[in-house]
PDB file of N, CA and C in Angstrom:
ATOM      1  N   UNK A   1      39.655   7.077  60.544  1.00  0.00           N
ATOM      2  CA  UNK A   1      39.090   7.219  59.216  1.00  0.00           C
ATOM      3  C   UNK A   1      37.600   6.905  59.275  1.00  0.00           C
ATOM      4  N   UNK A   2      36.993   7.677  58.616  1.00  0.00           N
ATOM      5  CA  UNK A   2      35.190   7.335  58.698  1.00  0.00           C
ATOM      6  C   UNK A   2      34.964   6.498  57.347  1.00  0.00           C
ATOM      7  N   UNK A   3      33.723   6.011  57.886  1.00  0.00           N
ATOM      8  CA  UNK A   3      33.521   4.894  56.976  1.00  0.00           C
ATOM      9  C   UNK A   3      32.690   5.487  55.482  1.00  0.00           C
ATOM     10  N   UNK A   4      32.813   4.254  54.771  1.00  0.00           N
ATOM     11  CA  UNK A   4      32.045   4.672  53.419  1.00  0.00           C
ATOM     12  C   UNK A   4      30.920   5.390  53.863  1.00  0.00           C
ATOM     13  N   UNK A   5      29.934   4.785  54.974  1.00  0.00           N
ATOM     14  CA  UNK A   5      28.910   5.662  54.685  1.00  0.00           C
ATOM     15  C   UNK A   5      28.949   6.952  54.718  1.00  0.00           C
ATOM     16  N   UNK A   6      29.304   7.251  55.598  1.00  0.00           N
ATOM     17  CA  UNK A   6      30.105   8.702  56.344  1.00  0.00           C
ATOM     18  C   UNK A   6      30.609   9.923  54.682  1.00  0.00           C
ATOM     19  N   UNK A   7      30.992   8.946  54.230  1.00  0.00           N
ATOM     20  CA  UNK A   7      31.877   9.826  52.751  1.00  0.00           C
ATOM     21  C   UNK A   7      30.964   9.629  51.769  1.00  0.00           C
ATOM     22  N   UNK A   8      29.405   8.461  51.942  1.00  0.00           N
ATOM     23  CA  UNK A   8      28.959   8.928  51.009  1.00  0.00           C
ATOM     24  C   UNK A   8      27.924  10.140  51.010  1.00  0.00           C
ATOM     25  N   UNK A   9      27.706  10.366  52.107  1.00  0.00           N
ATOM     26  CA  UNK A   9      26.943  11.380  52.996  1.00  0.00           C
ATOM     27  C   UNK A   9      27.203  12.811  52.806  1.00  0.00           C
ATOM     28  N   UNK A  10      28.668  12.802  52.937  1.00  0.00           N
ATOM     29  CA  UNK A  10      29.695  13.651  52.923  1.00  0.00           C
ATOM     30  C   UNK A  10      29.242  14.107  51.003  1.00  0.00           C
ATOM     31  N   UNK A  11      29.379  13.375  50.106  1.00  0.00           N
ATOM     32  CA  UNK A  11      29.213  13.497  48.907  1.00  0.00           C
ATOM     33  C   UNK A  11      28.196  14.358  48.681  1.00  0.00           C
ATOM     34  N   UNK A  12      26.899  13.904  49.040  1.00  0.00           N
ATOM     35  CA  UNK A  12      25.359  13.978  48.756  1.00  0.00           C
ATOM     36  C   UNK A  12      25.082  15.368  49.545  1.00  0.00           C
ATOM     37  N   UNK A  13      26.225  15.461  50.699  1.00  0.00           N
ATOM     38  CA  UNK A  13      25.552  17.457  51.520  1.00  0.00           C
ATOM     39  C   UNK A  13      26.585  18.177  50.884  1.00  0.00           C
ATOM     40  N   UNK A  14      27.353  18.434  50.704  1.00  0.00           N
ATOM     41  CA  UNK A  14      28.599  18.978  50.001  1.00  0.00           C
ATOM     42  C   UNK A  14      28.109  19.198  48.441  1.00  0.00           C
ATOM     43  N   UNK A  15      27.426  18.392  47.252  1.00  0.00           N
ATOM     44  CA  UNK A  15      27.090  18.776  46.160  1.00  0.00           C
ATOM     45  C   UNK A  15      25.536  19.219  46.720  1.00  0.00           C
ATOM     46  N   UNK A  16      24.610  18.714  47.193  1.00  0.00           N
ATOM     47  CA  UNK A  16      23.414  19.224  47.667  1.00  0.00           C
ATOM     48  C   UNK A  16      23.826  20.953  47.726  1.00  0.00           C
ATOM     49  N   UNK A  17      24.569  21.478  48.679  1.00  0.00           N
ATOM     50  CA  UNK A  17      24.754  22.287  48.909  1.00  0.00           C
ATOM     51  C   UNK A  17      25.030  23.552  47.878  1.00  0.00           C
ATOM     52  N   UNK A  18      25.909  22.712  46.736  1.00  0.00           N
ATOM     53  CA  UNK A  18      26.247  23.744  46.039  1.00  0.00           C
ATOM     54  C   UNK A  18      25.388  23.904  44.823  1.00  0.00           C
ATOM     55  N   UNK A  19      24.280  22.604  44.977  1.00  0.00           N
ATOM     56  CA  UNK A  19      23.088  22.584  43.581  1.00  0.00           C
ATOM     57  C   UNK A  19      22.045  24.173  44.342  1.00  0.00           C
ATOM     58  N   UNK A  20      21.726  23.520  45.321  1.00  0.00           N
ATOM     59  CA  UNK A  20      20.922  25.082  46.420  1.00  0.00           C
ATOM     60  C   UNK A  20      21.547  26.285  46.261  1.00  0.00           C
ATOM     61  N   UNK A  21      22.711  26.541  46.456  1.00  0.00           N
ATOM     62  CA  UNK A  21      23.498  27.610  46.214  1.00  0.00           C
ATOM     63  C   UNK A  21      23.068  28.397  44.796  1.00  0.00           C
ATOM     64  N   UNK A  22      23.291  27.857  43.965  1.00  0.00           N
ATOM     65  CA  UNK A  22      23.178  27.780  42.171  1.00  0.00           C
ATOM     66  C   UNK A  22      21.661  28.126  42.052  1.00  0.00           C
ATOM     67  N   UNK A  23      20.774  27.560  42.332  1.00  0.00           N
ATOM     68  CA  UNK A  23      19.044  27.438  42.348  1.00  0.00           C
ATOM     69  C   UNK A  23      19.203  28.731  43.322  1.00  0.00           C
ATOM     70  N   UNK A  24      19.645  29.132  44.499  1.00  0.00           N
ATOM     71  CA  UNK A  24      19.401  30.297  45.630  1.00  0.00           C
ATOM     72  C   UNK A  24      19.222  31.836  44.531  1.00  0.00           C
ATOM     73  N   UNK A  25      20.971  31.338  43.889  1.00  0.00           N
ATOM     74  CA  UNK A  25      20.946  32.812  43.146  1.00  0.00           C
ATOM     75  C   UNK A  25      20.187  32.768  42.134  1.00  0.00           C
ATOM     76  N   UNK A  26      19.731  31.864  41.270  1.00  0.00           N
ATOM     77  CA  UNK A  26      18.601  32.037  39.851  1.00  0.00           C
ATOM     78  C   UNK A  26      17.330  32.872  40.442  1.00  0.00           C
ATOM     79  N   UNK A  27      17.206  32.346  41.713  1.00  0.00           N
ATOM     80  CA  UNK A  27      15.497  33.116  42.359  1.00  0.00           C
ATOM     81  C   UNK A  27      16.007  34.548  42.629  1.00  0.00           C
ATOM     82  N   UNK A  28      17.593  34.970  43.287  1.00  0.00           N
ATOM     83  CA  UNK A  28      17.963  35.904  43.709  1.00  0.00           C
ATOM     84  C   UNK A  28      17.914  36.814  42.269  1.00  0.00           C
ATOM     85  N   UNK A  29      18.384  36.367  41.105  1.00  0.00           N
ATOM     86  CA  UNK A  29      18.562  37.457  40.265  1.00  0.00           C
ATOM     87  C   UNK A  29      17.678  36.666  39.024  1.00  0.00           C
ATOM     88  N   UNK A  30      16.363  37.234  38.909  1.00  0.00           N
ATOM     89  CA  UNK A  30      15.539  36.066  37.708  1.00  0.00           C
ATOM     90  C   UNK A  30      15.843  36.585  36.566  1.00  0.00           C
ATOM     91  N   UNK A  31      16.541  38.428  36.319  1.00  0.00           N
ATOM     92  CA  UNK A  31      16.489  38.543  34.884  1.00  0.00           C
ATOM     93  C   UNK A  31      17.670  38.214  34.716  1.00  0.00           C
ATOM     94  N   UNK A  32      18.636  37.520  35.316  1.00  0.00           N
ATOM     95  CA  UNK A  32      20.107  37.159  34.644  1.00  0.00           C
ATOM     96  C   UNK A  32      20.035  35.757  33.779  1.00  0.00           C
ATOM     97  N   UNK A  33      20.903  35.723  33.199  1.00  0.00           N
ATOM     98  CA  UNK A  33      21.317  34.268  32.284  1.00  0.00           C
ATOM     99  C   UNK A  33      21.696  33.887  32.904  1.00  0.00           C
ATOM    100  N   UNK A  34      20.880  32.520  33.156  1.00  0.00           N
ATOM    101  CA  UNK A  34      20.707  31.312  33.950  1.00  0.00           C
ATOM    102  C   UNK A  34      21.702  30.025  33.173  1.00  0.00           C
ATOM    103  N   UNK A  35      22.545  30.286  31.909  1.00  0.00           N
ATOM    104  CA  UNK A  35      22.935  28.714  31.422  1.00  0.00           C
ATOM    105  C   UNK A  35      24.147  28.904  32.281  1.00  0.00           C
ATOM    106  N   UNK A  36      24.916  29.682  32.938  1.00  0.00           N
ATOM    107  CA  UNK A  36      26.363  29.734  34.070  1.00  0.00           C
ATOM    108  C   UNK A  36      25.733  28.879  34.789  1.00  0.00           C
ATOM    109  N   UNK A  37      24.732  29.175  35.609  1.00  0.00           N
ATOM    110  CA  UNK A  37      24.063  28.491  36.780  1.00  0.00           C
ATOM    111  C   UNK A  37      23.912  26.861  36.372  1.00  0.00           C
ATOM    112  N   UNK A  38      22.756  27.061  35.290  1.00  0.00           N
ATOM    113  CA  UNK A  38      22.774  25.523  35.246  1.00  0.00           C
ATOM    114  C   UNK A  38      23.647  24.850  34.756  1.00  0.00           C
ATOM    115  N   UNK A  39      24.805  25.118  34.463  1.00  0.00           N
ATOM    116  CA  UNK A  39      26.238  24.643  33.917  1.00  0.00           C
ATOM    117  C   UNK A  39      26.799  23.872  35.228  1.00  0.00           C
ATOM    118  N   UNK A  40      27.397  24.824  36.156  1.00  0.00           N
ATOM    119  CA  UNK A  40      27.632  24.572  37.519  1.00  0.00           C
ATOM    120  C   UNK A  40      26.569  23.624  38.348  1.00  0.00           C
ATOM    121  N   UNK A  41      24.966  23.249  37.840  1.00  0.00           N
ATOM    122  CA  UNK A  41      23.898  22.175  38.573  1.00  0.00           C
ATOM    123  C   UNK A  41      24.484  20.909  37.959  1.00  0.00           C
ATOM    124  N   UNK A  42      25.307  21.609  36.327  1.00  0.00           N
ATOM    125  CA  UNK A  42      24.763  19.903  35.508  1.00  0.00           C
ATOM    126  C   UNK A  42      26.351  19.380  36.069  1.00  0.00           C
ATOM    127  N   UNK A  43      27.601  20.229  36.308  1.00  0.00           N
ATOM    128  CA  UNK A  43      28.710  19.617  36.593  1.00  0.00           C
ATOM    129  C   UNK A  43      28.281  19.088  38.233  1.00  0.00           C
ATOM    130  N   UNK A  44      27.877  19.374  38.966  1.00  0.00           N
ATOM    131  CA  UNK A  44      27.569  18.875  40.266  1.00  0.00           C
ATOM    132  C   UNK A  44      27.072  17.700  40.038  1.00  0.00           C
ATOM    133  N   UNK A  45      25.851  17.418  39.200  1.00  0.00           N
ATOM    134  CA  UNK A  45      25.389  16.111  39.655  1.00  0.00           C
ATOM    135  C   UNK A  45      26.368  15.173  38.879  1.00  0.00           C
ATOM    136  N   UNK A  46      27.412  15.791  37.960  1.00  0.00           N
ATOM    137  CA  UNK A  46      28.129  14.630  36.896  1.00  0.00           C
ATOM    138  C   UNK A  46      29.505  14.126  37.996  1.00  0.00           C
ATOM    139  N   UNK A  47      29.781  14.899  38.943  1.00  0.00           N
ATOM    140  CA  UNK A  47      30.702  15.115  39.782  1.00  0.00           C
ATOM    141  C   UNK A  47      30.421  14.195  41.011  1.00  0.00           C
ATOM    142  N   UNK A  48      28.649  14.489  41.320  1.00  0.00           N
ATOM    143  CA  UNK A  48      28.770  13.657  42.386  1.00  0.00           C
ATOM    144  C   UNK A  48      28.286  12.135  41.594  1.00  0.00           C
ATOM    145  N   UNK A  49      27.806  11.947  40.544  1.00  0.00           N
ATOM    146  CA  UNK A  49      27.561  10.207  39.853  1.00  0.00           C
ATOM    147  C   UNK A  49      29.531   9.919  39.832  1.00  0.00           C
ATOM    148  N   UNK A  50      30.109  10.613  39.379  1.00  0.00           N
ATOM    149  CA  UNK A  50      31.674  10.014  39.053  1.00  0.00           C
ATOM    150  C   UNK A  50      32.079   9.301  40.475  1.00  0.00           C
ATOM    151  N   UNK A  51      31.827  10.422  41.630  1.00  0.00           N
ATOM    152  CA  UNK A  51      32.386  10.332  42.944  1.00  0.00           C
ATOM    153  C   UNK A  51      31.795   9.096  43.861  1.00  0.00           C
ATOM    154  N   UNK A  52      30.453   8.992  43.523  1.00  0.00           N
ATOM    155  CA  UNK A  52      30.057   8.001  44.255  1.00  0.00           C
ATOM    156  C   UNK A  52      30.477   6.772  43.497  1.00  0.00           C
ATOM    157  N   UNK A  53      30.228   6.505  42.204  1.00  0.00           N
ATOM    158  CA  UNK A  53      30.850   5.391  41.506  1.00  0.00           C
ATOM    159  C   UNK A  53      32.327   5.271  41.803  1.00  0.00           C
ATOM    160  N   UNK A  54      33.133   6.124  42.201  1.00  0.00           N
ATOM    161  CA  UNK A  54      34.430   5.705  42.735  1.00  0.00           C
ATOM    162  C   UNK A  54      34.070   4.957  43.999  1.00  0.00           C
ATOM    163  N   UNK A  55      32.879   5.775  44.874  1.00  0.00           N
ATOM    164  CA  UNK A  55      32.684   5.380  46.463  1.00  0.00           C
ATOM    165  C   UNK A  55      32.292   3.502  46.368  1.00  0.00           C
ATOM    166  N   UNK A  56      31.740   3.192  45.218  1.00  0.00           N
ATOM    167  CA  UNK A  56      31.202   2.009  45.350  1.00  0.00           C
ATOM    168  C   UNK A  56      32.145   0.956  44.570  1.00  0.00           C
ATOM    169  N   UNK A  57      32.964   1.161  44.516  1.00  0.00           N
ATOM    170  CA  UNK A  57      34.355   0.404  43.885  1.00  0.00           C
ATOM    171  C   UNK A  57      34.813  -0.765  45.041  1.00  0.00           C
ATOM    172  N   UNK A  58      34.678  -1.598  44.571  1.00  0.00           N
ATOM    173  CA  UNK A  58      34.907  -3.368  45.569  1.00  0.00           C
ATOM    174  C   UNK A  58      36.041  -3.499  45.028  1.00  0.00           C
ATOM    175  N   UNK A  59      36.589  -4.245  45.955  1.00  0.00           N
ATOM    176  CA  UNK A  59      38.114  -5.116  45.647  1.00  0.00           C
ATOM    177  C   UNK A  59      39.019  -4.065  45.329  1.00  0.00           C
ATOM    178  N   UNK A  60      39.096  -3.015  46.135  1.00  0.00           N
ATOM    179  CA  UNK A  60      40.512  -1.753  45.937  1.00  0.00           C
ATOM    180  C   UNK A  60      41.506  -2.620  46.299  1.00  0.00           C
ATOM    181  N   UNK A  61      43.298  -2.210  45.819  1.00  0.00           N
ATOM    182  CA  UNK A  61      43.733  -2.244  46.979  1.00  0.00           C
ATOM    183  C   UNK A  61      44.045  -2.096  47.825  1.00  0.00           C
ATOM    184  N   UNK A  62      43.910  -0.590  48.117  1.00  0.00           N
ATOM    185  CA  UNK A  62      44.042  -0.175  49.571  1.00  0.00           C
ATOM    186  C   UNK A  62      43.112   1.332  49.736  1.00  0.00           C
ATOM    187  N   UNK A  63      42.354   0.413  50.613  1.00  0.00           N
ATOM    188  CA  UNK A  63      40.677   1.343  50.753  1.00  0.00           C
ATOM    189  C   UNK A  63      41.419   2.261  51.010  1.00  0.00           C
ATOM    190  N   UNK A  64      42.124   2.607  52.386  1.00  0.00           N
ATOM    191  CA  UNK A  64      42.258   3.680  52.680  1.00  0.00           C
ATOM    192  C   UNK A  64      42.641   4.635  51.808  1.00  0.00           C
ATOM    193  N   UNK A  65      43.743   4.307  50.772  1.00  0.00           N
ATOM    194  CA  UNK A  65      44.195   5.275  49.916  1.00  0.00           C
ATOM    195  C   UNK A  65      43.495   5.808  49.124  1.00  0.00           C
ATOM    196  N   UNK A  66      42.435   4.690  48.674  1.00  0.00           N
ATOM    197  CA  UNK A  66      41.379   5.092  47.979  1.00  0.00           C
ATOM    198  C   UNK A  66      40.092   6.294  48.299  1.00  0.00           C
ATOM    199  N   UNK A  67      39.768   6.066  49.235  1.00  0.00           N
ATOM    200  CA  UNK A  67      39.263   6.925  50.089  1.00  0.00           C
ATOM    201  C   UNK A  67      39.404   7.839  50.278  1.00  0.00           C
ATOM    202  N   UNK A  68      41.005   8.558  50.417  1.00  0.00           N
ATOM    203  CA  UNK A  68      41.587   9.489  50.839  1.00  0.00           C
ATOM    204  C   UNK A  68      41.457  10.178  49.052  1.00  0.00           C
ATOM    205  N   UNK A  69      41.907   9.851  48.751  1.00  0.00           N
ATOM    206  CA  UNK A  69      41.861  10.265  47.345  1.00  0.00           C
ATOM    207  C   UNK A  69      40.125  10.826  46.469  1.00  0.00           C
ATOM    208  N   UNK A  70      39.445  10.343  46.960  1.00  0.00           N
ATOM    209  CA  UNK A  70      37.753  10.744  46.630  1.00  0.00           C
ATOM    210  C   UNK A  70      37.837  11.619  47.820  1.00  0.00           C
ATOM    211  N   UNK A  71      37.747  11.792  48.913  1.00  0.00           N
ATOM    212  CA  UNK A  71      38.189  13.003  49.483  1.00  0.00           C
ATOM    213  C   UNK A  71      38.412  14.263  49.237  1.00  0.00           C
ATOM    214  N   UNK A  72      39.321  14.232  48.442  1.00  0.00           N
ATOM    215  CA  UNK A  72      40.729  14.718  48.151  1.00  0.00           C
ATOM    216  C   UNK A  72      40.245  15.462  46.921  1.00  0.00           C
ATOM    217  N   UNK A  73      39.117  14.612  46.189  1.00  0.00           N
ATOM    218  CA  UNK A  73      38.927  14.764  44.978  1.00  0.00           C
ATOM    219  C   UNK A  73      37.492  15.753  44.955  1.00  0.00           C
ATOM    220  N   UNK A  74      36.887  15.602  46.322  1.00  0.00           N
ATOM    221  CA  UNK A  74      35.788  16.615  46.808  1.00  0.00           C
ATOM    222  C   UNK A  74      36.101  17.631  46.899  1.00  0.00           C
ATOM    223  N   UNK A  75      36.784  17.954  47.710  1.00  0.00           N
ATOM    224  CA  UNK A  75      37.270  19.106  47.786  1.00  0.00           C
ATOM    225  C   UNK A  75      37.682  19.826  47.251  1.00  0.00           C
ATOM    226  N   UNK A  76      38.749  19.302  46.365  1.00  0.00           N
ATOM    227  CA  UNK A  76      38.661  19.963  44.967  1.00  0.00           C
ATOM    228  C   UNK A  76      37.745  20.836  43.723  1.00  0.00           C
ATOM    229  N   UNK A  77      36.883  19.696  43.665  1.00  0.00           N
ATOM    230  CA  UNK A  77      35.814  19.813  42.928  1.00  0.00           C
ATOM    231  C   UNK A  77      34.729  21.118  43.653  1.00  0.00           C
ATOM    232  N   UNK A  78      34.806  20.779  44.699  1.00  0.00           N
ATOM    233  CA  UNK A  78      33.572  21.644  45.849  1.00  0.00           C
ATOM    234  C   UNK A  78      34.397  22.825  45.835  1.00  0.00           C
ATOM    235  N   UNK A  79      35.728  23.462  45.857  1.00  0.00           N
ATOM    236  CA  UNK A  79      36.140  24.694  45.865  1.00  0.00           C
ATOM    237  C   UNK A  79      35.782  25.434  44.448  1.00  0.00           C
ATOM    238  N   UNK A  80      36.182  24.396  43.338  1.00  0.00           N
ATOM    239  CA  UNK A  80      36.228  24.521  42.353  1.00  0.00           C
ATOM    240  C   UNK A  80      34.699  25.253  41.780  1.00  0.00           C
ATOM    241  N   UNK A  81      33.426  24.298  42.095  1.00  0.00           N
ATOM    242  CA  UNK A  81      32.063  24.903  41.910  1.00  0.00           C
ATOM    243  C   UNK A  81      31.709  25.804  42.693  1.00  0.00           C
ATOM    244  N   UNK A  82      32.438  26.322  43.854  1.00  0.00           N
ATOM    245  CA  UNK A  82      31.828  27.466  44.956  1.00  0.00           C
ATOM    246  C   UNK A  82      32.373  28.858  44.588  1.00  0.00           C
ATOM    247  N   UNK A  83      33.749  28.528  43.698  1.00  0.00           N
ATOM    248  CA  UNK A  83      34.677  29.464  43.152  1.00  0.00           C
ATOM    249  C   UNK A  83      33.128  30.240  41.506  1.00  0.00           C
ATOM    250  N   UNK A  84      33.142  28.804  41.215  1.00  0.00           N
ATOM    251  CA  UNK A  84      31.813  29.575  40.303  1.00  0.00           C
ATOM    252  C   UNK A  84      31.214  29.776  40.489  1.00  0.00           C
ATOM    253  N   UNK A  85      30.275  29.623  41.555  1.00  0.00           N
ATOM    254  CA  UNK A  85      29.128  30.086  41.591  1.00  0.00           C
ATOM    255  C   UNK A  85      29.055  31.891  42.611  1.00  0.00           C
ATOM    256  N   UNK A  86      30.232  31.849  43.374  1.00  0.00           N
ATOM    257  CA  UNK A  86      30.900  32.844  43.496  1.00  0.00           C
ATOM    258  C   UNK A  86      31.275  34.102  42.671  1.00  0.00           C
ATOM    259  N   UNK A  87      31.799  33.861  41.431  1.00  0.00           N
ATOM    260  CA  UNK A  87      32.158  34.396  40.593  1.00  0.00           C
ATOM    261  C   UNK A  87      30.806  34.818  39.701  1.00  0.00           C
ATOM    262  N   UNK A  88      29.053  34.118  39.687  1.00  0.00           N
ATOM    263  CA  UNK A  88      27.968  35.074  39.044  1.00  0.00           C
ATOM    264  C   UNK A  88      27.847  36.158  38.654  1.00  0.00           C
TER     265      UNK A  88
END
């Protein structure tokens, strides 16, 4: 299992990625309506503040499960915003 830092890292390139993605296509297509796009920027950064505030949670009781579960909960989320921004 990798450590917190590792997953919070994991957090920060994984939404990074999909804020760039979102910003890539606004430059790619400038006369389209941009509020889809920034819909999908503003759920990313609300996604990754929720996720890391799970990441910084003391006294679990069982990290690992915990862990696995913010994980769990990335991925989700990261299919979920790639599916939209996909769908432009």
């Amino acid at each position: 299992m990798s450590n917190k830092r590792d997953l919070k890292k994991d957090l920060n390139y994984v939404f990074g990625d999909i804020i760039d993605a979102a910003l890539i296509w606004q430059m790619a297509n400038p006369d389209a309506d941009v509020t889809k796009s920034e819909e999908i920027i503003d759920e990313s950064i609300k996604s990754f503040d929720e996720l890391i505030a799970e990441a910084n949670k003391r006294g679990v009781e069982n990290a690992k499960a915990h862990f696995k579960g913010i994980r769990q909960s990335l991925e989700a989320k990261a299919t979920e915003l790639v599916t939209k921004i996909n769908s432009l």
